[in-house]
C-alpha atoms as a PDB file:
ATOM      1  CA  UNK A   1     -25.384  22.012 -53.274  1.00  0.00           C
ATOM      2  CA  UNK A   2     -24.519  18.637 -53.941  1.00  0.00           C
ATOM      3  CA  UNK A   3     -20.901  17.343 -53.081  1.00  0.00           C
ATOM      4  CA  UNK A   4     -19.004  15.214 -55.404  1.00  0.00           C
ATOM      5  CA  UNK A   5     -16.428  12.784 -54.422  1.00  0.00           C
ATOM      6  CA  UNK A   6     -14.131  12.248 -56.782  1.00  0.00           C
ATOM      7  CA  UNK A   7     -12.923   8.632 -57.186  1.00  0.00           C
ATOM      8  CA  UNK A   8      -9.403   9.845 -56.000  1.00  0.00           C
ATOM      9  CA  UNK A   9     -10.513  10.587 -52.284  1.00  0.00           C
ATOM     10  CA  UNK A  10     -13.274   6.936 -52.378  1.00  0.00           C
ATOM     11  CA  UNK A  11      -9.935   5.499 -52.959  1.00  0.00           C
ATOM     12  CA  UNK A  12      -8.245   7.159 -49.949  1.00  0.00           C
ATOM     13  CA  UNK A  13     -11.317   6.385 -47.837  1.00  0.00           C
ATOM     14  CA  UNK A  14     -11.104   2.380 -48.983  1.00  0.00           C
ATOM     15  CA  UNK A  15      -7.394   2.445 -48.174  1.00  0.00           C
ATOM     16  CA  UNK A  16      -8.163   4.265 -44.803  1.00  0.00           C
ATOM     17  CA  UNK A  17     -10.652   1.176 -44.067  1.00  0.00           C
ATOM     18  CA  UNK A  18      -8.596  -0.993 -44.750  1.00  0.00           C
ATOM     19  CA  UNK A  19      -5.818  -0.356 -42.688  1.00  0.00           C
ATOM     20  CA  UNK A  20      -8.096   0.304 -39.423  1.00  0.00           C
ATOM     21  CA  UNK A  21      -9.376  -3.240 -39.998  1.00  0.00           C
ATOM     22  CA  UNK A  22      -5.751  -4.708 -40.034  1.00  0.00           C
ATOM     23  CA  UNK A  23      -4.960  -2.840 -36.498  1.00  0.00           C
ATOM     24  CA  UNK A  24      -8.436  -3.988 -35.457  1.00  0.00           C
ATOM     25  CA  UNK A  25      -6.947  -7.543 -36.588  1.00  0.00           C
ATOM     26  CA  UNK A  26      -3.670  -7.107 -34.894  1.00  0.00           C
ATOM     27  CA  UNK A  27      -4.758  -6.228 -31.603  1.00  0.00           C
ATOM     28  CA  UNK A  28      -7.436  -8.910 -31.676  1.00  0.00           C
ATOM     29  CA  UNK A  29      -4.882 -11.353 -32.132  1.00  0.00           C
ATOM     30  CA  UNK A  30      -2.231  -9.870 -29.572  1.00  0.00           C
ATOM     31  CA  UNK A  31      -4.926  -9.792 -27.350  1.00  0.00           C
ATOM     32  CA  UNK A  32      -5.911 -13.777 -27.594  1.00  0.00           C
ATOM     33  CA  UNK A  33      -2.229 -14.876 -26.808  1.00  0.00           C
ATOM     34  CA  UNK A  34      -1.937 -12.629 -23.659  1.00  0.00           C
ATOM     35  CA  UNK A  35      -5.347 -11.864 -22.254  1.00  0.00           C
ATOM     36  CA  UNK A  36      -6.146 -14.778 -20.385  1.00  0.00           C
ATOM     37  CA  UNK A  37      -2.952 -15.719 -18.525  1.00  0.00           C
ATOM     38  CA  UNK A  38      -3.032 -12.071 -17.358  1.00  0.00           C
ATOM     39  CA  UNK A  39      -6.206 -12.317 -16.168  1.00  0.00           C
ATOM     40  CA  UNK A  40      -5.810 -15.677 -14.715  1.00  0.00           C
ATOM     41  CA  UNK A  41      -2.294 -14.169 -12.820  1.00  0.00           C
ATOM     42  CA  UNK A  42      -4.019 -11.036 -11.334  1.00  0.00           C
ATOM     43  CA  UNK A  43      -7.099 -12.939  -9.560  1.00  0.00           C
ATOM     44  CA  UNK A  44      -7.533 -13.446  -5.660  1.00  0.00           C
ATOM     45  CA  UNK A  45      -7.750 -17.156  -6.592  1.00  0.00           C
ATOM     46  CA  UNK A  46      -4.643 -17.446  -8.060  1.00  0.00           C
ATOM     47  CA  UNK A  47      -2.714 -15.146  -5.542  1.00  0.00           C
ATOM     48  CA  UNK A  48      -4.307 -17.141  -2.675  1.00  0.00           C
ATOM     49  CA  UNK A  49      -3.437 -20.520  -4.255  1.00  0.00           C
ATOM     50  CA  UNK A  50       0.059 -18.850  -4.600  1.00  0.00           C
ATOM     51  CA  UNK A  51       0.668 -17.534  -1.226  1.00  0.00           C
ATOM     52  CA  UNK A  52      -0.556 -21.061   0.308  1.00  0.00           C
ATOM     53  CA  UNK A  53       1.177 -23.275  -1.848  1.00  0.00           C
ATOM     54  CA  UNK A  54       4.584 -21.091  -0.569  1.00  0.00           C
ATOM     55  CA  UNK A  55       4.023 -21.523   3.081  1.00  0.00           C
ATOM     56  CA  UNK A  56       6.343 -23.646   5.033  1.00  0.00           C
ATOM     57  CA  UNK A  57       5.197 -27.520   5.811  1.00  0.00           C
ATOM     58  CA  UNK A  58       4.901 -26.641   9.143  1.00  0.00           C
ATOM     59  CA  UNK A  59       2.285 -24.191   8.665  1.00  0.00           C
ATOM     60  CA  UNK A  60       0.188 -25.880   5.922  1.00  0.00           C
ATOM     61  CA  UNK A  61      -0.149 -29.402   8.485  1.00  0.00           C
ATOM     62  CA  UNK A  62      -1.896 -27.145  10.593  1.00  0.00           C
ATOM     63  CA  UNK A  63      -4.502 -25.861   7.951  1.00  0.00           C
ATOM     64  CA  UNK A  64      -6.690 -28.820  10.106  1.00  0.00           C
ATOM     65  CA  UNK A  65      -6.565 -26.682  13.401  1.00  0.00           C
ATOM     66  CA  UNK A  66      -8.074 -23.460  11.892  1.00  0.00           C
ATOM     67  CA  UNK A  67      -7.351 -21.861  15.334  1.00  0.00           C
ATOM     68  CA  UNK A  68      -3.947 -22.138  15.066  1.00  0.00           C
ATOM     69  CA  UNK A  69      -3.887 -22.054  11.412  1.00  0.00           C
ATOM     70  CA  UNK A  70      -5.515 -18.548  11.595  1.00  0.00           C
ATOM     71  CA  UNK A  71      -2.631 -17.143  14.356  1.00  0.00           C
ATOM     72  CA  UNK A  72       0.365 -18.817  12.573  1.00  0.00           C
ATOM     73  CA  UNK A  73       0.350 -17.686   9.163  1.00  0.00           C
ATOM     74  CA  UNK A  74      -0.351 -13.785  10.412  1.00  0.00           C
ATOM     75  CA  UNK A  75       2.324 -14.165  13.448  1.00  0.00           C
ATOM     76  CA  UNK A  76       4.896 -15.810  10.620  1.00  0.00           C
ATOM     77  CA  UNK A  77       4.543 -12.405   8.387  1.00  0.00           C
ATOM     78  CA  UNK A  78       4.483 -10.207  11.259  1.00  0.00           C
ATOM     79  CA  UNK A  79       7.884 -12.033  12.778  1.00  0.00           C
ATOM     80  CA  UNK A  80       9.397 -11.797   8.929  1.00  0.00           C
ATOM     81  CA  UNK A  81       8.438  -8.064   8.021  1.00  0.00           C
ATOM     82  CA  UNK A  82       7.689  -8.201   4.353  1.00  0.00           C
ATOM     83  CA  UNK A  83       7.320  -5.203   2.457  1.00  0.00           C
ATOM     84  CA  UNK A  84       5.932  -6.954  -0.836  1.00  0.00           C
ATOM     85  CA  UNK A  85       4.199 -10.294  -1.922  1.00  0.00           C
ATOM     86  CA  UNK A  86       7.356 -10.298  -4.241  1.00  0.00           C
ATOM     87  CA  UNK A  87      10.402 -10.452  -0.828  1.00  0.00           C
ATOM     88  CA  UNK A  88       7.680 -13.066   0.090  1.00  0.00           C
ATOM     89  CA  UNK A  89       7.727 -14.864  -2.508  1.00  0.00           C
ATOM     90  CA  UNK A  90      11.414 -14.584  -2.987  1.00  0.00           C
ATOM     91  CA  UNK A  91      12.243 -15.787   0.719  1.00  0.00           C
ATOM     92  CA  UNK A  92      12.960 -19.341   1.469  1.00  0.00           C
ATOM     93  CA  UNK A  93      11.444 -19.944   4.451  1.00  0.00           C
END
């Protein structure tokens, strides 16, 4: 019991092919322009560099006392009440 394809349906299957390998192509190329950035924007590195760089000058000078640079930073917050890294970042303080 041998199936035959007829050359109608090798057609549809080609056509079929061909457009998975075009979405496979799209998304591969969507993927290039956004992937790293993302990546790079959700790491602990970059959030840490963030929420540093955003302290106030009076905190970062004492980044040489690590004593008091450990209490400052955590009283700061505390004093502030933030509810997101987003009202922190969007404070001016």
């Amino acid at each position: 019991m041998s199936v035959q394809i007829t050359e109608r349906e090798r057609e549809r299957e080609r056509e079929r092919e061909r457009e998975r390998e075009r979405e496979r192509a799209a998304a591969k190329s969507e993927g290039c322009k956004t992937a790293p950035t993302a990546v790079i924007s959700k790491g602990v590195f970059y959030s840490r560099t963030r929420t540093y760089n955003h302290l106030t000058l009076t905190i970062k000078e004492l980044s040489y006392d690590v004593k008091q640079f450990r209490r400052t930073p955590k009283r700061f917050i505390q004093s502030n009440s933030f509810y997101s890294l987003e009202e922190y970042f969007d404070s001016n303080s």
